[in-house]
N, C-alpha and C. Protein backbone atom coordinates (compact mmCIF):
# COMPACT_ATOMS: atom_id res chain seq x y z
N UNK A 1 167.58 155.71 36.89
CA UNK A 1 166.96 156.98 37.20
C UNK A 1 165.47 156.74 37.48
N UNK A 2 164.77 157.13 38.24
CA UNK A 2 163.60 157.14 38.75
C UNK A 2 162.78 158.66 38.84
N UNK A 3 161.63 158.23 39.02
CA UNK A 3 160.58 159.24 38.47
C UNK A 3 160.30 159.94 40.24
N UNK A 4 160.54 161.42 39.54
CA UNK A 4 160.60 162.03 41.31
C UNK A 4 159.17 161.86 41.73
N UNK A 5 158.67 161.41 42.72
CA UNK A 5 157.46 161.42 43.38
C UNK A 5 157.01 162.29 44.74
N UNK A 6 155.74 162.43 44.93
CA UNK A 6 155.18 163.25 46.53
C UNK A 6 154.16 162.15 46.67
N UNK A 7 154.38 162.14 48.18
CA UNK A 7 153.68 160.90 48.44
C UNK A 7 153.64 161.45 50.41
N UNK A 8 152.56 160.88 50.84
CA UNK A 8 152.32 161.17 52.42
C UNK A 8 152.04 159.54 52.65
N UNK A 9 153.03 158.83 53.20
CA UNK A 9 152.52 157.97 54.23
C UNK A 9 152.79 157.64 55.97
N UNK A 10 151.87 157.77 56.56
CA UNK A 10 152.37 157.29 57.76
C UNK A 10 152.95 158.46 58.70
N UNK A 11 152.49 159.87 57.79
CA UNK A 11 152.83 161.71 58.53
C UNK A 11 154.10 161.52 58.60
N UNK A 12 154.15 161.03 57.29
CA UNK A 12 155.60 161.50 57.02
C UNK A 12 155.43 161.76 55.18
N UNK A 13 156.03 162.62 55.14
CA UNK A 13 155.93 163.55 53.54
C UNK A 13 157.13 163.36 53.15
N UNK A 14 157.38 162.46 51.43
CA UNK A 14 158.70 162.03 51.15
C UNK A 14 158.23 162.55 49.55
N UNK A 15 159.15 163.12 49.44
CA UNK A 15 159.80 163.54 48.08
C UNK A 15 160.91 163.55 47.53
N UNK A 16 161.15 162.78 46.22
CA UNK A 16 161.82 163.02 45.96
C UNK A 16 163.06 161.78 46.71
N UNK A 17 164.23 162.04 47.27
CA UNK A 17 165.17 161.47 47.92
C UNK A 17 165.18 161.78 49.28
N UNK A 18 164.24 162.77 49.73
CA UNK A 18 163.92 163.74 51.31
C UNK A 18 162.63 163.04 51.57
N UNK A 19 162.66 163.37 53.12
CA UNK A 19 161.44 162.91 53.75
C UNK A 19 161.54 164.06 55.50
N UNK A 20 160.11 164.55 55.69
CA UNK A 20 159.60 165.60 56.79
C UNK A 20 158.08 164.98 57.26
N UNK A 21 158.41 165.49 58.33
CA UNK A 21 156.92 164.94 59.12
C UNK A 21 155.88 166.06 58.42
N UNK A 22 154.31 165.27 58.27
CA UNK A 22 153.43 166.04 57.58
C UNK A 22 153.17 167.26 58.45
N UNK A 23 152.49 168.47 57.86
CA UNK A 23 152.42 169.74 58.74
C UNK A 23 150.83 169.34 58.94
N UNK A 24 149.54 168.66 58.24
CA UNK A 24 148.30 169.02 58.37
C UNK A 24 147.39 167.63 58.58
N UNK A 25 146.79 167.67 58.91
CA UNK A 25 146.22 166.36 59.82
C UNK A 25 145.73 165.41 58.77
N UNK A 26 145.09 165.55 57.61
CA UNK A 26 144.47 164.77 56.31
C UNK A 26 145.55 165.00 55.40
N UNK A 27 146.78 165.75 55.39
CA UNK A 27 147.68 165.73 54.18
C UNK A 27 146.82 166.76 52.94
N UNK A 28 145.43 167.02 53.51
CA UNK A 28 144.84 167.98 52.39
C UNK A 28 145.81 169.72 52.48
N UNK A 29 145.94 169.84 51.55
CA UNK A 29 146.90 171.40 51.66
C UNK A 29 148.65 170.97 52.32
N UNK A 30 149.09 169.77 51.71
CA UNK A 30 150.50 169.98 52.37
C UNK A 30 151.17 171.15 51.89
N UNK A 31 151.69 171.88 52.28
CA UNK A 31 152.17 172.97 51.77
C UNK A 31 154.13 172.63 51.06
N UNK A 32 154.34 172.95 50.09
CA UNK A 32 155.41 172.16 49.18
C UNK A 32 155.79 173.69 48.27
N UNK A 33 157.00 174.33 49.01
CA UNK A 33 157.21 175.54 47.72
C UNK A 33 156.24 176.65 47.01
N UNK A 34 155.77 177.23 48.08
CA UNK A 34 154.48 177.86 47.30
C UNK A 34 153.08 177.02 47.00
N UNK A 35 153.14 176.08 47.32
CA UNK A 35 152.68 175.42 46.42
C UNK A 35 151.50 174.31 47.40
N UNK A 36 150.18 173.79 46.89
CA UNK A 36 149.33 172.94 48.22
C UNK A 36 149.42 171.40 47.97
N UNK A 37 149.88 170.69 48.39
CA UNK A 37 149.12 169.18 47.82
C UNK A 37 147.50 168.92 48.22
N UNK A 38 147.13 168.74 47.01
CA UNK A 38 145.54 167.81 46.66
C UNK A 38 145.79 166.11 46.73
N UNK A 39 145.61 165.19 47.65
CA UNK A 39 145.52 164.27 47.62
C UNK A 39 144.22 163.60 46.85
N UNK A 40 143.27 163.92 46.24
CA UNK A 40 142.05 163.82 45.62
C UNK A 40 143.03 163.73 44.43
N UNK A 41 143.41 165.19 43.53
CA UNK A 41 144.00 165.26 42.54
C UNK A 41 145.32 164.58 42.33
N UNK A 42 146.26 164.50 43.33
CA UNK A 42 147.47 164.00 43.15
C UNK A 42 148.52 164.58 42.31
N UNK A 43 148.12 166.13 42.47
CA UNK A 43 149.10 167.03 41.98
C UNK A 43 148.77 168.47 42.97
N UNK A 44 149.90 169.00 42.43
CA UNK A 44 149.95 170.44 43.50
C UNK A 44 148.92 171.80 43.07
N UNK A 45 148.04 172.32 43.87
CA UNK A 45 147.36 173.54 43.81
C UNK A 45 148.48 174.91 44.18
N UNK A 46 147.78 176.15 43.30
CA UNK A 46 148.36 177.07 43.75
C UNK A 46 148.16 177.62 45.46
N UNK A 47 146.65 177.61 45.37
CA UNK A 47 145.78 177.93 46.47
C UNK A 47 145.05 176.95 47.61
N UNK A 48 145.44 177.32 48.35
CA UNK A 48 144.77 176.14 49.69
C UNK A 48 143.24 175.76 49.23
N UNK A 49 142.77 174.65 49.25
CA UNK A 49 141.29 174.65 49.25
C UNK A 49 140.83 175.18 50.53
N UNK A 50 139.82 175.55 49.97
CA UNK A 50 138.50 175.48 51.04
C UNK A 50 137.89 174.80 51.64
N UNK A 51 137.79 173.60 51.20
CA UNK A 51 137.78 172.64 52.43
C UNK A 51 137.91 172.65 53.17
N UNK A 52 137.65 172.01 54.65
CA UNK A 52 138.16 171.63 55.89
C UNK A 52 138.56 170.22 56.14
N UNK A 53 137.86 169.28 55.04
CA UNK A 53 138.41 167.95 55.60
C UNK A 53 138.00 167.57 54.10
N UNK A 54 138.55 166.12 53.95
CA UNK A 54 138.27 165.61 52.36
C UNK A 54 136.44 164.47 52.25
N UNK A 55 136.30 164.92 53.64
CA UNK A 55 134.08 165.00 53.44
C UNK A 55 133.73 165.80 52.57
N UNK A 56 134.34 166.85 52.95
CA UNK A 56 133.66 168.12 52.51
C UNK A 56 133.72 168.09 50.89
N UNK A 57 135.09 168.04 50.89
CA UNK A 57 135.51 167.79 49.44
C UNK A 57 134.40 166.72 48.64
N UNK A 58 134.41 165.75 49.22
CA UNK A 58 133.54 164.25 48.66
C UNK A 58 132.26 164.92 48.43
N UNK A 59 131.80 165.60 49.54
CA UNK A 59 130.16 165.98 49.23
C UNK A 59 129.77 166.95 48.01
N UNK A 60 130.91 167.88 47.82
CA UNK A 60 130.87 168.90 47.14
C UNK A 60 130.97 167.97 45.75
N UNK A 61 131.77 167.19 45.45
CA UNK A 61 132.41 166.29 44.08
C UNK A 61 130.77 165.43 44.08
N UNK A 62 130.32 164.93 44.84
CA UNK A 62 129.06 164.12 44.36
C UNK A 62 127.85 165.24 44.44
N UNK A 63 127.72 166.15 44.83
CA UNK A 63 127.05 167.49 44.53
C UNK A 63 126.83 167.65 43.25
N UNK A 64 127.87 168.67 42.57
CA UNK A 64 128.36 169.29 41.68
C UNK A 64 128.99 168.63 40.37
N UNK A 65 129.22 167.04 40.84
CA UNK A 65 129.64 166.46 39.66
C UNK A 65 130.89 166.31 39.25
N UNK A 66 131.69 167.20 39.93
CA UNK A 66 133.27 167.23 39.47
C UNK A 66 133.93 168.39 40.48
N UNK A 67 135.15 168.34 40.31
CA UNK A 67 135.87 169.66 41.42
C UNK A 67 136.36 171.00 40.11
């Protein structure tokens, strides 16, 4: 038995035993069941970031100190 995983490589989005071409150009906000992937975090958000690209993200995290 193996540990279910989400993973984006290569715009292709595999979970689990399934695999779909990615919907968003950085994989930031894959959208999964309600639900966003954070590739920074490596777990799922309720809410899309605000972001536009994972710069933005970076600048804001060395800004502010943390997300």
């Amino acid at each position: 038995m193996s540990v279910w995983r989400f993973t984006i490589q290569e715009n292709m989005v595999r979970y689990g035993d399934n695999k779909r071409k990615q919907l968003t150009r950085k994989g930031c906000n894959e959208p999964f069941k309600g639900s966003y992937w954070c590739p920074k975090a490596q777990w799922f958000k309720k809410e899309p970031c605000p972001f536009s690209n994972r710069n933005e993200c970076r600048n804001f995290e060395m800004m502010c100190g943390c997300l």
